[in-house]
Each structure stands twice: as structure tokens, then as C-alpha cells.
C-alpha atoms as a PDB file:
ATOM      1  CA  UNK A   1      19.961  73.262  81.469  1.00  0.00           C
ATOM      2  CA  UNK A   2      20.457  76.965  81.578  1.00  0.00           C
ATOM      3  CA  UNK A   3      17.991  79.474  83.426  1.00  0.00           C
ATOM      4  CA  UNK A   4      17.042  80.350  78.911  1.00  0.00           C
ATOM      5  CA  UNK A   5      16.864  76.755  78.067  1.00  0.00           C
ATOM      6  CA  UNK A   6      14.572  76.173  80.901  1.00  0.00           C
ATOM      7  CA  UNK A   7      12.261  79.238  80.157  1.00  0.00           C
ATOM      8  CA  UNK A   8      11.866  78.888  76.853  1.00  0.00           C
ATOM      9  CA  UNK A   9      11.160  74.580  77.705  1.00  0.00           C
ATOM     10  CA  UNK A  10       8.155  75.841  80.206  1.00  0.00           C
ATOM     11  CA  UNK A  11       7.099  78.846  77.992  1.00  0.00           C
ATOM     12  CA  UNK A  12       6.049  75.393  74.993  1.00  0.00           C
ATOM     13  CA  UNK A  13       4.050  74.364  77.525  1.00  0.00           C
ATOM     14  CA  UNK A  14       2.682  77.137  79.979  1.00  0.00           C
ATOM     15  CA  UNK A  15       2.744  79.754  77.218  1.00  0.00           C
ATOM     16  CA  UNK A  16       3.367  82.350  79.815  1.00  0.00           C
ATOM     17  CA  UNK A  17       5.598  84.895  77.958  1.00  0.00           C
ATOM     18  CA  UNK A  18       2.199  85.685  76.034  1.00  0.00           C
ATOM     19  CA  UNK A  19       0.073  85.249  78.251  1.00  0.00           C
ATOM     20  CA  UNK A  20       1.885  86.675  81.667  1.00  0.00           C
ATOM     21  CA  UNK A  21      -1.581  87.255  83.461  1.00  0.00           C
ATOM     22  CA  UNK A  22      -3.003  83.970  83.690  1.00  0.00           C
ATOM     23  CA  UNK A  23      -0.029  83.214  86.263  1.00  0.00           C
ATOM     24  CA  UNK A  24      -0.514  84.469  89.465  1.00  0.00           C
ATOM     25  CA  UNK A  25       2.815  84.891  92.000  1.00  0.00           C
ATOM     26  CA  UNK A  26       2.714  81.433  93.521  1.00  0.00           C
ATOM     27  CA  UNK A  27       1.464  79.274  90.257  1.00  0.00           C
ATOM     28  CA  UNK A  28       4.215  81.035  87.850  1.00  0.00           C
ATOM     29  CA  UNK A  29       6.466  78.873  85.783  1.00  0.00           C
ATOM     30  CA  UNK A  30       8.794  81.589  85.246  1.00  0.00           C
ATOM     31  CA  UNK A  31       9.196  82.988  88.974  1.00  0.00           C
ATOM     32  CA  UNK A  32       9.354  79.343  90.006  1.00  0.00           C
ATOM     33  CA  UNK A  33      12.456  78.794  87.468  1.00  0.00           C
ATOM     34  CA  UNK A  34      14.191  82.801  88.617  1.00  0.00           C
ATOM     35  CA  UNK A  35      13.777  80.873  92.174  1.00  0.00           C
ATOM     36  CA  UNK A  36      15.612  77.450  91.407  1.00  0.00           C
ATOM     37  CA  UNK A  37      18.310  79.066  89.420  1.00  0.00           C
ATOM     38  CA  UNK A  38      18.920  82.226  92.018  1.00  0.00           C
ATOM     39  CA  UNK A  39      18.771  79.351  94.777  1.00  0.00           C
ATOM     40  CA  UNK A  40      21.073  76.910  93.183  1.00  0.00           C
ATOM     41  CA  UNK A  41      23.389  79.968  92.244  1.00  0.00           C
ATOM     42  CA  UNK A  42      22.892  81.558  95.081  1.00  0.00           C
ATOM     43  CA  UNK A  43      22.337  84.755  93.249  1.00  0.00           C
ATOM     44  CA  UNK A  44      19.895  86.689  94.985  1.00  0.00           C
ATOM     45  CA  UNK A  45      20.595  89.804  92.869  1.00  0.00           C
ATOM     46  CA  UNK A  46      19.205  87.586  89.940  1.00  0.00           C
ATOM     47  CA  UNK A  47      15.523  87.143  91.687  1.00  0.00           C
ATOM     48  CA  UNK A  48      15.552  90.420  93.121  1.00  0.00           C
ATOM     49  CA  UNK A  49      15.593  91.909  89.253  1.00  0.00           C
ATOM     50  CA  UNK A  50      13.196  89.663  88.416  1.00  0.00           C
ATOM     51  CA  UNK A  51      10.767  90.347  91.098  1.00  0.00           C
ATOM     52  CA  UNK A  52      11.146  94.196  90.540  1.00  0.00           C
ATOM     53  CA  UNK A  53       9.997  93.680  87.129  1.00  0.00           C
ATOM     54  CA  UNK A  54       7.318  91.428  87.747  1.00  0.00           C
ATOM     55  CA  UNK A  55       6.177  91.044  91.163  1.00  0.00           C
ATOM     56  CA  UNK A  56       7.037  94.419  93.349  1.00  0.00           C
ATOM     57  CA  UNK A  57       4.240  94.278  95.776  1.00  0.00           C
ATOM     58  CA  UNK A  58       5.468  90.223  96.584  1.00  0.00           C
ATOM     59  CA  UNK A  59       8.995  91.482  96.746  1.00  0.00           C
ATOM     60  CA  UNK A  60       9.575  92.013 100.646  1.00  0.00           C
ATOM     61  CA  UNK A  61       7.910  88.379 101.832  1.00  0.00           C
ATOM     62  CA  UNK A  62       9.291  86.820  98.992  1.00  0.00           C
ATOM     63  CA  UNK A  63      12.819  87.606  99.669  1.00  0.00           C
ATOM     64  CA  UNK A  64      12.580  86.828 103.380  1.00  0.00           C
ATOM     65  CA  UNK A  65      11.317  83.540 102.429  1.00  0.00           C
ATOM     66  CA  UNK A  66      13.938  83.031  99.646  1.00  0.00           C
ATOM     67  CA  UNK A  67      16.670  83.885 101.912  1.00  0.00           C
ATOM     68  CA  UNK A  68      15.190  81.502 104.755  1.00  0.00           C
ATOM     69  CA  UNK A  69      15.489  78.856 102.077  1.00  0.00           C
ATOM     70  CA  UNK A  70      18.630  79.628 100.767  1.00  0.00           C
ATOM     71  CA  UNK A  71      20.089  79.234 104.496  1.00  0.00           C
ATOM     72  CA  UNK A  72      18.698  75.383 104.703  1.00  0.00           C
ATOM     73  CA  UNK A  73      19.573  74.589 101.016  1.00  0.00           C
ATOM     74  CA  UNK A  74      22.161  71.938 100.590  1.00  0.00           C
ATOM     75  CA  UNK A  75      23.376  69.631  97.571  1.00  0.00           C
ATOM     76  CA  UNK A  76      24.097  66.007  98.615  1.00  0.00           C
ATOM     77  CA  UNK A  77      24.373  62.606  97.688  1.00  0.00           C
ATOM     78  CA  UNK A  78      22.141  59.843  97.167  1.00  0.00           C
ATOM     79  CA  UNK A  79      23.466  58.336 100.231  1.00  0.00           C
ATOM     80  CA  UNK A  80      23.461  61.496 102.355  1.00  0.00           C
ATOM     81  CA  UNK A  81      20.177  61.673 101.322  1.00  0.00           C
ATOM     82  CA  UNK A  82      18.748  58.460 102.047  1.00  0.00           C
ATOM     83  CA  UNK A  83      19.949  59.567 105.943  1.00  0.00           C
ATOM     84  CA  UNK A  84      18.233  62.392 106.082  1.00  0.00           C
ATOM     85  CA  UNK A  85      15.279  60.702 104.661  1.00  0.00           C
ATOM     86  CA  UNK A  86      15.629  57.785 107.036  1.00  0.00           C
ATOM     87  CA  UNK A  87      16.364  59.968 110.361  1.00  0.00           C
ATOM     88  CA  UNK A  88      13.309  62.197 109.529  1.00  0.00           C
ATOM     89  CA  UNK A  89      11.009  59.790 108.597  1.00  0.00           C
ATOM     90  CA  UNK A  90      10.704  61.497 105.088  1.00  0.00           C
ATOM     91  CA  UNK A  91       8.309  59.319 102.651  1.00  0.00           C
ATOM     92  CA  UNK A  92       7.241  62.140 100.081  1.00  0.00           C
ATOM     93  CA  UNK A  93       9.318  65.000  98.015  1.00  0.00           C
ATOM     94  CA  UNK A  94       8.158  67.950  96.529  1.00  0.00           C
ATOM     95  CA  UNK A  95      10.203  69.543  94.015  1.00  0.00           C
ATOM     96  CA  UNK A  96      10.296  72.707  92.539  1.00  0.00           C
ATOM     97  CA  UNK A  97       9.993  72.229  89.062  1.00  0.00           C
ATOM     98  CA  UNK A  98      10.077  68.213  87.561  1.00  0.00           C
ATOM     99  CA  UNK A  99      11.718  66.115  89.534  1.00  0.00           C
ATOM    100  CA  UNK A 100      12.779  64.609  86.540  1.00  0.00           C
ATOM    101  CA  UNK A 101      15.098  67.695  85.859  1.00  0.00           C
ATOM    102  CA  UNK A 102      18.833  67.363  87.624  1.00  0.00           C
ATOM    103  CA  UNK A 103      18.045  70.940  88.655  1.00  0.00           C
ATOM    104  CA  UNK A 104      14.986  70.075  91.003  1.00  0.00           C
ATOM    105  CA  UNK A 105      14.828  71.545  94.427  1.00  0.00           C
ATOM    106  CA  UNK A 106      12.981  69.212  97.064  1.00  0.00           C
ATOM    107  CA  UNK A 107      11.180  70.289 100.279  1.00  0.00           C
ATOM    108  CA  UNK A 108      10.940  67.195 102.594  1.00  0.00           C
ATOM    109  CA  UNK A 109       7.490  65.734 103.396  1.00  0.00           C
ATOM    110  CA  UNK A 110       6.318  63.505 105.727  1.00  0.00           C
ATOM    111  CA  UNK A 111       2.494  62.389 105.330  1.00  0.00           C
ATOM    112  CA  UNK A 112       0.008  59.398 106.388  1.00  0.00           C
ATOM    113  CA  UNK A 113       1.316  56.075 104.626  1.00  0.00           C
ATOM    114  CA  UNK A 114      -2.555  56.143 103.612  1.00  0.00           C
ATOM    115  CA  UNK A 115      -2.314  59.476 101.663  1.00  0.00           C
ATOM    116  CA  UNK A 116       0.726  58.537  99.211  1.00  0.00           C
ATOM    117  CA  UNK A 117      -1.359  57.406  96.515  1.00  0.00           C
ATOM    118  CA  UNK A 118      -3.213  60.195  96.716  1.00  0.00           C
ATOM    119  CA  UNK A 119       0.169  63.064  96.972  1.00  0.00           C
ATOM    120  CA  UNK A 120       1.294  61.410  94.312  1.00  0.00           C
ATOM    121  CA  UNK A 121      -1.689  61.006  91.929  1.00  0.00           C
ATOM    122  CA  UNK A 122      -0.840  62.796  87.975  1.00  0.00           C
ATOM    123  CA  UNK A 123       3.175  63.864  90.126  1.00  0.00           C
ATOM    124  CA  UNK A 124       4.835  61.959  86.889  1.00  0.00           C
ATOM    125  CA  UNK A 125       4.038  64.233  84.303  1.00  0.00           C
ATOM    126  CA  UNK A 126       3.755  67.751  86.630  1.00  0.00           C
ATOM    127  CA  UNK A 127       6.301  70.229  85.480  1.00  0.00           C
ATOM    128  CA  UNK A 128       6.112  72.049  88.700  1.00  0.00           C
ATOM    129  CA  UNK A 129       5.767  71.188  92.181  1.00  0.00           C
ATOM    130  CA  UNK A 130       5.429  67.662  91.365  1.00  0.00           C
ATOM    131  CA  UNK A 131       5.493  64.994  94.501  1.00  0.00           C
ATOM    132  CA  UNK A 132       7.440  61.711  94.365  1.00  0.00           C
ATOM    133  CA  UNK A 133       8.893  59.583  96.645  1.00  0.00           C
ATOM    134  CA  UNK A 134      12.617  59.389  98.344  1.00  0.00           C
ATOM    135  CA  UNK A 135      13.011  55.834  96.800  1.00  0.00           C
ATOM    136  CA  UNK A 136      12.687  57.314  93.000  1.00  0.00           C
ATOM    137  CA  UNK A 137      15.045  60.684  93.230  1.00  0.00           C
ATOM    138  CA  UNK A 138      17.058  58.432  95.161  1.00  0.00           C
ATOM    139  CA  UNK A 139      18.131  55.727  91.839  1.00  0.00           C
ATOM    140  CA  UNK A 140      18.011  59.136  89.465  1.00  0.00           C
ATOM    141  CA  UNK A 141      19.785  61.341  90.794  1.00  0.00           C
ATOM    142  CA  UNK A 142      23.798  61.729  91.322  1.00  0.00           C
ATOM    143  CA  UNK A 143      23.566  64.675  93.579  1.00  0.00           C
ATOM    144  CA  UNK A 144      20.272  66.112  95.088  1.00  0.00           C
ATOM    145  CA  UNK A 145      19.119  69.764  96.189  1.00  0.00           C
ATOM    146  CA  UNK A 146      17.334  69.593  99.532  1.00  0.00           C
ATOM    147  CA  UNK A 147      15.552  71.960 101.874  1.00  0.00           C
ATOM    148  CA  UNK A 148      16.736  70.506 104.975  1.00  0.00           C
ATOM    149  CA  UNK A 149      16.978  71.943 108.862  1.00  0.00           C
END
């Protein structure tokens, strides 16, 4: 999906192009898609712009944390995965947007056994930051976009 095609897919549902200020910095759909594609791409000029426009005062801390997580970013497979996972002792994901969505960018998590049900309560249908665990990205996806040390 392209950086458009994914805008105008969250806009149907967030309605954020007309209604920018119910978003604040961290909860919106818009600078969470600038993110995934200027992280995938690794096209910092591409969130910069957008951040200028839209978020100045955020600009500085934002960029030091986007350029933090573009330096542990890595695509892999299923199967380098499932190491990392195992080594780790990942049991929870949280991606960026869906983790439906090929595009999805997951921070590893590792929480009580206990608490799963709970993370993962309503994750099916989120849009963004949705939680899931290893097992499912793992039979999804072909390759898989990890924030990993």
C-alpha cells in the first residue's frame, strides 16, 4: 500500500484530514503512517516535512527518537524472527499501525503470561498500535519489520 493509499484508508475511519485537532502528536493516524513509511524508506527528509507542517514544537524529540529507531529497525524472516522471539523471551508485539497490514512495524514485548489476555483484549480490529502475539505475525507474514537491539 502506498504512504496515499494508506492515508486516505485511515482518514474513512479516523476522519482526521477534517478534523486534524482531535489527534494529538502521539494518538495521530497520520503522523503514525509519515513514521512507518519514512522508517521503512528510510526517508527521514519525508517525516521531517511532515513534522514541520504539523508538529514543530515535537520536532527535535521526535527525530531523536525516530532516528534511534531507525538504527534498530530490521526486516527479517519468519524464521529469523521466531529466534529473536525465542532468545528474548518475546510473547507480545506491538505494531505500528494493523498488524494485519504487510507494512506493520513491531516493537518487541515481553509481559506476565497472566496479562496476555488482557494486552491483547479488542488488538484484532485496532488500526493502530494493536498487540498480538509472535505465533500469529509469525504464519502471516513473509518478511517482518522489527525494532530489535
Amino acid at each position: 500500500m502506498t504512504l496515499q493509499e494508506r492515508l486516505a484508508y485511515l482518514d474513512k475511519q479516523f476522519d482526521f484530514i477534517d478534523h486534524p485537532g482531535d489527534f494529538d502528536f502521539n494518538l495521530s493516524p497520520e503522523r503514525i503512517a509519515y513514521r512507518n513509511e519514512a522508517l521503512r524508506t528510510k526517508n527521514r527528509d519525508l517525516y521531517t516535512a511532515y513534522l514541520a507542517d504539523h508538529f514543530p514544537d515535537e520536532m527535535a524529540a521526535e527525530l531523536q527518537r525516530f532516528d534511534e529507531t531507525a538504527s534498530k529497525l530490521r526486516q527479517v524472516s519468519p524464521e529469523e524472527a521466531e529466534d529473536i522471539f525465542r532468545s528474548k523471551g518475546i510473547n507480545l508485539l506491538q505494531s505500528d499501525l494493523s498488524y494485519h497490514e504487510a507494512d506493520a512495524i513491531y516493537k518487541l514485548l515481553k509481559v506476565a503470561d497472566e496479562d496476555l489476555s488482557w494486552h491483547l483484549e479488542g488488538s484484532a480490529t485496532d488500526l493502530l498500535n494493536s498487540k498480538v502475539r509472535p505465533s500469529t505475525v509469525l504464519q502471516q507474514k513473509r518478511n517482518i519489520w522489527l525494532i530489535a537491539d
